[in-house]
C-alpha atoms as a PDB file:
ATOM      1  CA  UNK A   1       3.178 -17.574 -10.117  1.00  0.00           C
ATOM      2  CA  UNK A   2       6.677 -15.702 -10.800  1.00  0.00           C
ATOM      3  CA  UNK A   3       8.675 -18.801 -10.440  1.00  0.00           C
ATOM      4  CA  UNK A   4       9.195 -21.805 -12.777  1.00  0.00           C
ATOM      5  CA  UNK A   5      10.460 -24.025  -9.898  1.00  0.00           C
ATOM      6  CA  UNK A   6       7.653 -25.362  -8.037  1.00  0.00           C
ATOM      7  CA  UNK A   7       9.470 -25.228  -4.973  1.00  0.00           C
ATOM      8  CA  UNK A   8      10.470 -21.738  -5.447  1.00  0.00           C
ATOM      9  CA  UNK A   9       7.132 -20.868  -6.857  1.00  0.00           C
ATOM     10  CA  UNK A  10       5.592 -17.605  -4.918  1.00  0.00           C
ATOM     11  CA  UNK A  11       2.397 -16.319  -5.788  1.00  0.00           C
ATOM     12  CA  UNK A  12       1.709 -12.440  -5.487  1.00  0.00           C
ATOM     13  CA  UNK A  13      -0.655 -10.754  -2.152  1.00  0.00           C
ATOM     14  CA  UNK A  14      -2.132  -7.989  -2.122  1.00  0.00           C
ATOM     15  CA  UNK A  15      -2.586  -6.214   1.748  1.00  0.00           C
ATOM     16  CA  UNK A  16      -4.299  -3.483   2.484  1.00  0.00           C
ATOM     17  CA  UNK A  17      -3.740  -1.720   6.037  1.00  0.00           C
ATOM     18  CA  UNK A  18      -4.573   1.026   8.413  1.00  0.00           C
ATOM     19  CA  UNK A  19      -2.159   2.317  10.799  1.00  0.00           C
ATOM     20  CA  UNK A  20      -1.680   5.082  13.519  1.00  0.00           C
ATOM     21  CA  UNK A  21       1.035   6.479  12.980  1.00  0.00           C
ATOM     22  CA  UNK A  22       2.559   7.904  15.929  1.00  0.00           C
ATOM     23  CA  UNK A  23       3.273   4.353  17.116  1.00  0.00           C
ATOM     24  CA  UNK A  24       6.239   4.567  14.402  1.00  0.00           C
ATOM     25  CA  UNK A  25       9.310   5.895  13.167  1.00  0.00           C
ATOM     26  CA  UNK A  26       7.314   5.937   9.271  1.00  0.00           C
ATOM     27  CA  UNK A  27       6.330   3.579   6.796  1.00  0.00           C
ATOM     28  CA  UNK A  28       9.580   2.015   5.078  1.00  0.00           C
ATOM     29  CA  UNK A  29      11.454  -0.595   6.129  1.00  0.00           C
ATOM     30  CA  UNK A  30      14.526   0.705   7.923  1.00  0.00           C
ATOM     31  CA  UNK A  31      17.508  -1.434  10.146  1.00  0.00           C
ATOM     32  CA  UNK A  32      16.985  -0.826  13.915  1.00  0.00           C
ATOM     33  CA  UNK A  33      14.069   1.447  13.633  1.00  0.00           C
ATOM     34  CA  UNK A  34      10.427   0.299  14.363  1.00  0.00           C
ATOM     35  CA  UNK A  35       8.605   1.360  11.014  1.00  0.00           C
ATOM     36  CA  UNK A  36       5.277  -0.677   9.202  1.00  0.00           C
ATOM     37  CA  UNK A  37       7.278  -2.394   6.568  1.00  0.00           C
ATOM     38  CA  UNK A  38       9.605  -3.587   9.281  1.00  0.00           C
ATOM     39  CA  UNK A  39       6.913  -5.056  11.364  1.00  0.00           C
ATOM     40  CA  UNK A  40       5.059  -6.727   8.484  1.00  0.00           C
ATOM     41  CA  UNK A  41       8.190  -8.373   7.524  1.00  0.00           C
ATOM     42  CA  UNK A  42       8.804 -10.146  10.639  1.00  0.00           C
ATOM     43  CA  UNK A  43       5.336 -10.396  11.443  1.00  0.00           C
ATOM     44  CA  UNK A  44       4.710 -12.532   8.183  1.00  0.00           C
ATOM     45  CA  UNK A  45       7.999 -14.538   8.705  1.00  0.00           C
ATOM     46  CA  UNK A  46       6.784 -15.743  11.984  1.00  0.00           C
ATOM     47  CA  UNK A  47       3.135 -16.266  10.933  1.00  0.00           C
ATOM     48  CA  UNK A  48       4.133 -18.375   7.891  1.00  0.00           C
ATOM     49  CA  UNK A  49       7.423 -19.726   9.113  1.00  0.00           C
ATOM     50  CA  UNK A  50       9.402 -18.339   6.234  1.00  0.00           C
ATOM     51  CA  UNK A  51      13.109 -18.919   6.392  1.00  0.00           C
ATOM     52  CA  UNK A  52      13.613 -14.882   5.484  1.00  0.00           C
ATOM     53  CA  UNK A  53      11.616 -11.999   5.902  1.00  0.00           C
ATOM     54  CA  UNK A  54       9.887 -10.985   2.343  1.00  0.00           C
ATOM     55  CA  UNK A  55       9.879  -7.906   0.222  1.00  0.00           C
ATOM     56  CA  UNK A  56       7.457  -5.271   0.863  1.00  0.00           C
ATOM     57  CA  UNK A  57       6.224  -2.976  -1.731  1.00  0.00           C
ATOM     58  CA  UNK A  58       3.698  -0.039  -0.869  1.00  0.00           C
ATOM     59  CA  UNK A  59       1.777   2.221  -2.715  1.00  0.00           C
ATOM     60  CA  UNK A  60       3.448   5.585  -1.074  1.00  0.00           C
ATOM     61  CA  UNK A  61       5.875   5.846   2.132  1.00  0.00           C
ATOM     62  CA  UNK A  62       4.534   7.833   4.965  1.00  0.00           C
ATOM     63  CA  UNK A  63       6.846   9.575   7.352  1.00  0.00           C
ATOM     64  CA  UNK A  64       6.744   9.506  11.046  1.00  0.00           C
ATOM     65  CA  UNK A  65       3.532  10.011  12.443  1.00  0.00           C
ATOM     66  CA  UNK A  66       1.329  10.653   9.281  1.00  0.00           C
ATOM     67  CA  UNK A  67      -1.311   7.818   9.979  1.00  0.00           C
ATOM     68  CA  UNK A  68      -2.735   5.642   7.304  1.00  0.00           C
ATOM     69  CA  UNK A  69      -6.515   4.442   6.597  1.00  0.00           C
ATOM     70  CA  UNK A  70      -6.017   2.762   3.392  1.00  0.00           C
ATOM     71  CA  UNK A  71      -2.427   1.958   2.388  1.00  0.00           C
ATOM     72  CA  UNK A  72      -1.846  -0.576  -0.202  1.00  0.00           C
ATOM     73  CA  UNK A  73       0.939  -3.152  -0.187  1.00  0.00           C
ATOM     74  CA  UNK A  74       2.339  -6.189  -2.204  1.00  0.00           C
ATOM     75  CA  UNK A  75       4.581  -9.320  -1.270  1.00  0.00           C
ATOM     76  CA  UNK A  76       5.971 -12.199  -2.972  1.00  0.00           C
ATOM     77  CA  UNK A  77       4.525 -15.031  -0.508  1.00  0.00           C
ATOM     78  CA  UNK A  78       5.441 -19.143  -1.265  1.00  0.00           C
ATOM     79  CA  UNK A  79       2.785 -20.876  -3.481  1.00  0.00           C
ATOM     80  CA  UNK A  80       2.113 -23.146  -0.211  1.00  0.00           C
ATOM     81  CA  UNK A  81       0.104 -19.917   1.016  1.00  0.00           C
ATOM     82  CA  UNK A  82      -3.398 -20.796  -0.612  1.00  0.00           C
ATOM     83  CA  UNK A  83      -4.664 -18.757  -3.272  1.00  0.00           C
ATOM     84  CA  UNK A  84      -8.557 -19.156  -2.319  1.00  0.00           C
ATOM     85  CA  UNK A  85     -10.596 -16.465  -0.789  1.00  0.00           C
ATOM     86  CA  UNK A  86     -11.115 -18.461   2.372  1.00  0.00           C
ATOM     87  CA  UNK A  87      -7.168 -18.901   2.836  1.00  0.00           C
ATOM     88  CA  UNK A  88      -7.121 -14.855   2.532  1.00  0.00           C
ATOM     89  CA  UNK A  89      -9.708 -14.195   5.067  1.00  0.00           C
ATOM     90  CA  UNK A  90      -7.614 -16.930   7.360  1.00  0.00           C
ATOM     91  CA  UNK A  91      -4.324 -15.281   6.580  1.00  0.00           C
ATOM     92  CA  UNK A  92      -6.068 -11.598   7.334  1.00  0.00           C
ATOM     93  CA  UNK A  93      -7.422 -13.038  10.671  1.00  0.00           C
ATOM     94  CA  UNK A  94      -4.019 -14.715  11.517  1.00  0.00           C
ATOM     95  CA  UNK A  95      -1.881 -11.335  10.955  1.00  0.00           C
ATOM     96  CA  UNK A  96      -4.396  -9.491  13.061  1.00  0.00           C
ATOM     97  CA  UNK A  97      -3.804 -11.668  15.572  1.00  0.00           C
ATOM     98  CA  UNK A  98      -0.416 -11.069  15.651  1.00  0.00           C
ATOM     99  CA  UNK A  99      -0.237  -7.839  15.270  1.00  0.00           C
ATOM    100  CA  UNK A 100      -1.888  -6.702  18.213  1.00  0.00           C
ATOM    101  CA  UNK A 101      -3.927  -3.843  16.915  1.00  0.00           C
ATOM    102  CA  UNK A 102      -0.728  -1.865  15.751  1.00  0.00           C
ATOM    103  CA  UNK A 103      -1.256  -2.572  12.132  1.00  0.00           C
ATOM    104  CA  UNK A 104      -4.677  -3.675  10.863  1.00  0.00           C
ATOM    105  CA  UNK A 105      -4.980  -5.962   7.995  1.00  0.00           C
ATOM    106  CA  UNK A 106      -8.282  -4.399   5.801  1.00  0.00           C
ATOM    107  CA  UNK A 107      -8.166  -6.811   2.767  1.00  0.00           C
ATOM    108  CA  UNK A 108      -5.464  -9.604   2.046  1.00  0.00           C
ATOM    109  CA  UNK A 109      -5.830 -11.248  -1.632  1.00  0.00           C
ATOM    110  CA  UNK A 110      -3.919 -12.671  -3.947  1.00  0.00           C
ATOM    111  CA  UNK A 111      -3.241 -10.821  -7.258  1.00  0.00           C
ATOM    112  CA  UNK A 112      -1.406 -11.581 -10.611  1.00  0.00           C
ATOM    113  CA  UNK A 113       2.175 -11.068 -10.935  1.00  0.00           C
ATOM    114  CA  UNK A 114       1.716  -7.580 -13.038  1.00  0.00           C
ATOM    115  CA  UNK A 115       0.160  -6.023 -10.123  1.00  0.00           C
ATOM    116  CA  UNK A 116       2.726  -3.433  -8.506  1.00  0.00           C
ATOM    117  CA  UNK A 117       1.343  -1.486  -5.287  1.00  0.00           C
ATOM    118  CA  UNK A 118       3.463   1.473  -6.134  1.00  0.00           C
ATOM    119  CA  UNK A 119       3.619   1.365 -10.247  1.00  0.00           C
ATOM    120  CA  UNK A 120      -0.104   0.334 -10.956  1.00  0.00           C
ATOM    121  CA  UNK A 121      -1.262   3.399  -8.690  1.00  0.00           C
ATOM    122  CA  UNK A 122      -3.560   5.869 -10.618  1.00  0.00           C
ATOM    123  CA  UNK A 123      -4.036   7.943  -7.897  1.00  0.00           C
ATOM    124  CA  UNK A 124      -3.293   8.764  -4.059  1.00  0.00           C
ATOM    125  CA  UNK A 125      -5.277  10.706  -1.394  1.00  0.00           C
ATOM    126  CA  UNK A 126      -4.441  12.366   1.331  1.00  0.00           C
ATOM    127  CA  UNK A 127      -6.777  13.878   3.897  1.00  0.00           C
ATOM    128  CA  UNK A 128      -5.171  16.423   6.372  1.00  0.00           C
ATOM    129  CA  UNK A 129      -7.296  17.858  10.268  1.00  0.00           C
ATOM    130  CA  UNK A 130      -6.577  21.342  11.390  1.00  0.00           C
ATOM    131  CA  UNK A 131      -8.755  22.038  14.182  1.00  0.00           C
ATOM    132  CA  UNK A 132      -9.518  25.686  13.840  1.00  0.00           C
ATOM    133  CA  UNK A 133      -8.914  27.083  17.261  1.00  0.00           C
ATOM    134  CA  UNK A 134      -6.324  26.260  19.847  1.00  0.00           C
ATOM    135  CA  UNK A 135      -8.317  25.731  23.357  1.00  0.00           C
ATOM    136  CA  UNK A 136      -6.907  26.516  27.050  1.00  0.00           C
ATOM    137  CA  UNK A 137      -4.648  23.740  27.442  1.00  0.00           C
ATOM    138  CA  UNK A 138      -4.478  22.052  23.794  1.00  0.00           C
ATOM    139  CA  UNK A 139      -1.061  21.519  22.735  1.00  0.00           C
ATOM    140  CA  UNK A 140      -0.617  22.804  19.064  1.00  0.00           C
ATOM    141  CA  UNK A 141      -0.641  19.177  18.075  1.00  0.00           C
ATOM    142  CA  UNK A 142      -2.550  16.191  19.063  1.00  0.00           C
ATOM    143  CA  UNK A 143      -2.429  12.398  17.750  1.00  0.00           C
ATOM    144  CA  UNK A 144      -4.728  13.341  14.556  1.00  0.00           C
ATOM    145  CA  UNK A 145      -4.658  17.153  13.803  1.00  0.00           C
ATOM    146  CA  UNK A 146      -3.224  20.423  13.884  1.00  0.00           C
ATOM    147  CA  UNK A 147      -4.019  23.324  16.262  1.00  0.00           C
ATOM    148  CA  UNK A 148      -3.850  26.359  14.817  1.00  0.00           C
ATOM    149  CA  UNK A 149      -5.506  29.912  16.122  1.00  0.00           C
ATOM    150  CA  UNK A 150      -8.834  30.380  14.028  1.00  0.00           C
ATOM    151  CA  UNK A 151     -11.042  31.634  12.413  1.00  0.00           C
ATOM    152  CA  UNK A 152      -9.362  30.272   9.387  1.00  0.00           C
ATOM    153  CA  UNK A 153     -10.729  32.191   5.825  1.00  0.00           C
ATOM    154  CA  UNK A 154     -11.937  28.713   3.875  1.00  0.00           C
ATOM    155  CA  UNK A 155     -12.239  31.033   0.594  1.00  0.00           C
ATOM    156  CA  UNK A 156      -8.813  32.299   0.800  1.00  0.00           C
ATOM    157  CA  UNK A 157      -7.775  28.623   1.445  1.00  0.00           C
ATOM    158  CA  UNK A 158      -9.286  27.208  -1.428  1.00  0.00           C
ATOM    159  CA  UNK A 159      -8.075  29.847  -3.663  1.00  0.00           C
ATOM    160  CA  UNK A 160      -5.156  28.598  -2.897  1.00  0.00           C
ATOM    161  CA  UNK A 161      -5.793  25.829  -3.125  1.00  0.00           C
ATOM    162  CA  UNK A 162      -7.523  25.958  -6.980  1.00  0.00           C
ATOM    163  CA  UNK A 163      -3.694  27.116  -7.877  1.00  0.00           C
ATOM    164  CA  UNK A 164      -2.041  23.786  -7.619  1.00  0.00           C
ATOM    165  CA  UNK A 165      -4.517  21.775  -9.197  1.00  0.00           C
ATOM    166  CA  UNK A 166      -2.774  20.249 -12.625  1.00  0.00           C
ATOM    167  CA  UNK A 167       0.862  19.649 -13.175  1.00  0.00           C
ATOM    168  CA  UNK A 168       3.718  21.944 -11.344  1.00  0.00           C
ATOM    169  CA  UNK A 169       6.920  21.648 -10.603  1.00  0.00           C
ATOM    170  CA  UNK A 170       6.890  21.719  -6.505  1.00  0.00           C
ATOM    171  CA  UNK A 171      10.050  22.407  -5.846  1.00  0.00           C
ATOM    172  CA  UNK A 172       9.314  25.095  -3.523  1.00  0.00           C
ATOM    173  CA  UNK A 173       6.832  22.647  -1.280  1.00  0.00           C
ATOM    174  CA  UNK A 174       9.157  19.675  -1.337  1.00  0.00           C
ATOM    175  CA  UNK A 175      11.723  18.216   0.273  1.00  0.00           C
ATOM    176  CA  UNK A 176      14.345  17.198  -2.756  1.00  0.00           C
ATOM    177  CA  UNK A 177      15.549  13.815  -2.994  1.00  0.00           C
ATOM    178  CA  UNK A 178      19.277  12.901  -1.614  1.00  0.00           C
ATOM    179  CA  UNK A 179      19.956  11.891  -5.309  1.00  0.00           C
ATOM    180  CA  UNK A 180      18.530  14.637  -7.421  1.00  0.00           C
ATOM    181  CA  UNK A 181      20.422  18.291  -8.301  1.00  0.00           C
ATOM    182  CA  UNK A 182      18.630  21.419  -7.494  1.00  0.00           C
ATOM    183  CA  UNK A 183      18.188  21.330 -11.376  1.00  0.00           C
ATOM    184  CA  UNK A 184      15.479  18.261 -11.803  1.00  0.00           C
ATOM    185  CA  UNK A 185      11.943  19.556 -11.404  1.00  0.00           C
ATOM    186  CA  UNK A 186       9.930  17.743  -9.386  1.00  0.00           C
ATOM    187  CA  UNK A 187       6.320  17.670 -11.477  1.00  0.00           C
ATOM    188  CA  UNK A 188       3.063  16.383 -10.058  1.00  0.00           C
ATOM    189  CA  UNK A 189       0.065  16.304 -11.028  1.00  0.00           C
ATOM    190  CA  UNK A 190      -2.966  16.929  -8.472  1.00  0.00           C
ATOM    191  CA  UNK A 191      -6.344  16.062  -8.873  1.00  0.00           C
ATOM    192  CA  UNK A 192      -8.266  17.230  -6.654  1.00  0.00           C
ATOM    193  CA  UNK A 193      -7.804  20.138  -4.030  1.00  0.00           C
ATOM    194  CA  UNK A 194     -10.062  21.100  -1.553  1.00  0.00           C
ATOM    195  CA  UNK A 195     -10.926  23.069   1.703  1.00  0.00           C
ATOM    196  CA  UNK A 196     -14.249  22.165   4.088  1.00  0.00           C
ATOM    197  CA  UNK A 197     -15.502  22.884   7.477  1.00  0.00           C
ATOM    198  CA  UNK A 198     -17.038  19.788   8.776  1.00  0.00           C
ATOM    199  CA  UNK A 199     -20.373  19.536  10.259  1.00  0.00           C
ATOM    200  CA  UNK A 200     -19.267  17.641  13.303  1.00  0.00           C
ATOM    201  CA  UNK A 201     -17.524  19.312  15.790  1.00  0.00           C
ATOM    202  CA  UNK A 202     -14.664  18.069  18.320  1.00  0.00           C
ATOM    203  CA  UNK A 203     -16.214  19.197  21.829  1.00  0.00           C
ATOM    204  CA  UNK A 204     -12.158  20.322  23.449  1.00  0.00           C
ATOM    205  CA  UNK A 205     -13.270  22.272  25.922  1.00  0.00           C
ATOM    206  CA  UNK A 206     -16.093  24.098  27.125  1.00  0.00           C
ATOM    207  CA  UNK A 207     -16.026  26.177  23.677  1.00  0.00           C
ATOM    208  CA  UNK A 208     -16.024  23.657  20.091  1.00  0.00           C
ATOM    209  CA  UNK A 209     -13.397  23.384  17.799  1.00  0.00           C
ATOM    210  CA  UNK A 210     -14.204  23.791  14.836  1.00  0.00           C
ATOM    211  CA  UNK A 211     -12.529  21.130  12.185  1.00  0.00           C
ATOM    212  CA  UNK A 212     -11.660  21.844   8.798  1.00  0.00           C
ATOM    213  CA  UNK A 213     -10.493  19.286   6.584  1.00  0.00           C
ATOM    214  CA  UNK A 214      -8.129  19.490   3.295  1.00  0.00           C
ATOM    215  CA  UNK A 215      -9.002  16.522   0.923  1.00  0.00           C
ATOM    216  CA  UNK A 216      -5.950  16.295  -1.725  1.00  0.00           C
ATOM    217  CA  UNK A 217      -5.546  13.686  -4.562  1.00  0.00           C
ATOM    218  CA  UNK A 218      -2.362  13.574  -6.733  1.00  0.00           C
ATOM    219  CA  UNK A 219      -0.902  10.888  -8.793  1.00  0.00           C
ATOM    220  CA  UNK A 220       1.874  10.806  -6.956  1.00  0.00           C
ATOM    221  CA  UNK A 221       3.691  12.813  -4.104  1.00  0.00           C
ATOM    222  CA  UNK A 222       6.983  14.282  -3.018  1.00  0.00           C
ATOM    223  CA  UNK A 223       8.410  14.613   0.262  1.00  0.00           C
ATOM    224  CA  UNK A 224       6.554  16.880   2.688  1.00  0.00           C
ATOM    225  CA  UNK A 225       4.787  18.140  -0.519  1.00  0.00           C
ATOM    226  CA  UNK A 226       1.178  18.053   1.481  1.00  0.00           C
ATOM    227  CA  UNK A 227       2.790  19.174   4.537  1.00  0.00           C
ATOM    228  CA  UNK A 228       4.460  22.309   3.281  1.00  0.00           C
ATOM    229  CA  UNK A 229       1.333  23.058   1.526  1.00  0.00           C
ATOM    230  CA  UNK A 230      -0.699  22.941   4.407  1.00  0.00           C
ATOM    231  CA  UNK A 231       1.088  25.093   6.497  1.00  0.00           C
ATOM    232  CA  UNK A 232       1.319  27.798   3.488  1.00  0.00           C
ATOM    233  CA  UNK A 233      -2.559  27.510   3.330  1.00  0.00           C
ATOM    234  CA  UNK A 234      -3.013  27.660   6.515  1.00  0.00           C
ATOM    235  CA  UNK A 235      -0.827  30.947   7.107  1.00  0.00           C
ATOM    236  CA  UNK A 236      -3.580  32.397   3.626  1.00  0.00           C
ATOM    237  CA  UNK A 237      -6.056  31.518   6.173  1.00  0.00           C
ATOM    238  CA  UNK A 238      -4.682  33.158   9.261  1.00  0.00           C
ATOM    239  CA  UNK A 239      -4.187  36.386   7.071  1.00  0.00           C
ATOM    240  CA  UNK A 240      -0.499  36.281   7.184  1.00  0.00           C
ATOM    241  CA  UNK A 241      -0.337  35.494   3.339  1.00  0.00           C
ATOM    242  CA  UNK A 242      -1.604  36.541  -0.025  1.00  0.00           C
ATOM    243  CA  UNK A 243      -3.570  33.647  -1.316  1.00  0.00           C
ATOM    244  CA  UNK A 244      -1.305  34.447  -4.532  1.00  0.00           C
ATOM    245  CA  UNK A 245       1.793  33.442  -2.778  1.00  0.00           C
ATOM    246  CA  UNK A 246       1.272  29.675  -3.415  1.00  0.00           C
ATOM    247  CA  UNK A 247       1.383  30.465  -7.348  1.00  0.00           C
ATOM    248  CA  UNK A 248       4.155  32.657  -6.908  1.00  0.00           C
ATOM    249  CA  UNK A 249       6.269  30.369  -5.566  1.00  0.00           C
ATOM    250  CA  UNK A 250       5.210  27.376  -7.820  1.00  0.00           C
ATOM    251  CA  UNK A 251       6.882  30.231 -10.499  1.00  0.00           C
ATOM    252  CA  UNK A 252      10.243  31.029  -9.047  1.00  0.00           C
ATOM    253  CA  UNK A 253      10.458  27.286  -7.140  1.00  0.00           C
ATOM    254  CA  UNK A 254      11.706  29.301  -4.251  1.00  0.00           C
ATOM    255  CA  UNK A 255      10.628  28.332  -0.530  1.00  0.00           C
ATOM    256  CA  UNK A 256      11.238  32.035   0.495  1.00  0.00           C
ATOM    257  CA  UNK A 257       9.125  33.093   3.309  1.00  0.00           C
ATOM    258  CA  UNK A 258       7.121  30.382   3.213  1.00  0.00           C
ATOM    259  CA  UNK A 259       6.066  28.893   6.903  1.00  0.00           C
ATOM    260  CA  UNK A 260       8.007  25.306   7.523  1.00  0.00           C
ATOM    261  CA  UNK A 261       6.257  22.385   7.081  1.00  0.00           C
ATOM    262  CA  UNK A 262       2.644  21.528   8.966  1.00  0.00           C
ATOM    263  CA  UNK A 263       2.952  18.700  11.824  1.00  0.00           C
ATOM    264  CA  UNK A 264       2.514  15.194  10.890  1.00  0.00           C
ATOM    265  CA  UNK A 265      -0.231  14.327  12.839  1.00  0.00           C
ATOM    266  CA  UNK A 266      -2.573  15.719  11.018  1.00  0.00           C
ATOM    267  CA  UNK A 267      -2.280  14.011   7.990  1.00  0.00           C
ATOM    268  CA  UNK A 268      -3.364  10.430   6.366  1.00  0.00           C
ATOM    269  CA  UNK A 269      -3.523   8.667   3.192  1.00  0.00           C
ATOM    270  CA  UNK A 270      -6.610   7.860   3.044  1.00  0.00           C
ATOM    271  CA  UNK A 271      -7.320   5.726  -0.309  1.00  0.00           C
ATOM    272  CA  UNK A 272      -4.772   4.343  -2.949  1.00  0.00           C
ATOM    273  CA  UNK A 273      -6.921   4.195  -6.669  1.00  0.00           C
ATOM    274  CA  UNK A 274      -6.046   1.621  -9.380  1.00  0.00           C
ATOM    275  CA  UNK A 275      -7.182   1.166 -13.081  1.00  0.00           C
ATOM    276  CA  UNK A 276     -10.710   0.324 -13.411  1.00  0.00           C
ATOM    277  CA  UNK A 277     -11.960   2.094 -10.389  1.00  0.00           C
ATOM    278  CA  UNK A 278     -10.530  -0.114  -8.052  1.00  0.00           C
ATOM    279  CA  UNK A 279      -8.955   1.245  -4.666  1.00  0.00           C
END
């Protein structure tokens, strides 16, 4: 509990959700704008008749249209909430119910006070769809992936790919923060980077298209970072740059001739990781 007064005592909950997210205008909570943080808010005010809407804290914002399987949140709910596994499962089942199918409840728990969604992340992953050939009549986007004219080279990809594994400044494949100078690096460090064809294919049309899949893990993210790398990788793919251009411009943190950013829909977080394995 985080509150001396038992009538202001809260106790922390942990939430984790799923989400598509072309249904919203992204993930944080913003005035007049339908986003997941918004609806949560009033959709656990009304469930639990709380005189305000509570604080939301999640482990990574996605923008409009990126689509979550596994986000991670936190709130500050009143002690009255029970703290038993039972009284989860009911409050799960009851925000489900409300929600309508728009925002899926996957696990709601309660957690000690030192638990942070955001802070006590290890690790997030992303997982972003280009299907590798644009069919008669496919847009260049759908709901879930990218559309791009194939065949994609996977080796030149991952080459690529191998380059920003570690910690960079990504200046060049982020969008800077309204509050930092063109000075501040923006380090990451990535985990994991990698390029695969899957074995199922997405029957479009009377031809296949082929789906290949880039799984990326970081400990944290900038804005657009996966995006803008995407779309570079892609282009390495498609010929139309040197798979030596991604470590070129990690060097001179310049976005020079670099494609802009890949569509949203094709990209998800997938899985949040926290100390001891836990996710």
């Amino acid at each position: 509990m985080n509150s001396s007064d038992p009538l202001g005592a809260t106790q922390r909950w942990r939430l984790d959700l799923a989400y598509d997210g072309q249904a919203f205008s992204g993930f944080a909570y913003q005035p007049h704008h339908d986003t997941v943080v918004g609806l949560l808010r009033s959709t656990l005010a009304s469930t639990l008749r709380l005189e305000r809407e509570p604080v939301i804290i999640g482990a990574g914002r996605t923008d409009a249209g990126v689509h979550a399987f596994n986000q991670v949140v936190h709130v500050d709910l009143p002690a009255v909430v029970k703290v038993r596994t039972l009284e989860g499962e009911r409050l799960m089942r009851s925000l489900n119910k409300q929600l309508r199918g728009r925002v899926q409840i996957l696990r709601a728990e309660p957690v000690s006070d030192d638990f942070h969604a955001r802070f006590s992340a290890t690790w997030r992953e992303y997982r972003y769809l280009v299907l590798e050939s644009r069919p008669p009549g496919l847009e260049s986007t759908n709901a879930w992936a990218w559309s791009v004219e194939g065949p994609l080279n996977l080796r030149a990809m991952n080459n690529a790919a191998k380059s920003i594994v570690g910690t960079h400044d990504f200046r060049a494949f982020c969008r800077r923060p309204s509050n930092a100078t063109a000075e501040e690096p923006l380090l990451r460090r990535v985990l994991v980077a990698r390029w695969e064809r899957l074995e199922d294919q997405w029957v479009m049309s009377p031809r296949h298209a082929p789906v290949v899949r880039l799984t990326i893990r970081a400990q944290s993210f900038c804005h657009n970072m996966v995006r803008c790398l995407v779309s570079t990788m892609v282009a390495v793919g498609r010929g139309e740059l040197d798979h030596d251009i991604v470590t070129e411009r990690l060097e001179s943190l310049s976005r020079y001739q670099l494609p802009q950013a890949a569509p949203a829909a094709g990209l998800a977080l997938v899985a949040v990781g926290y100390p001891g394995g836990g996710s």
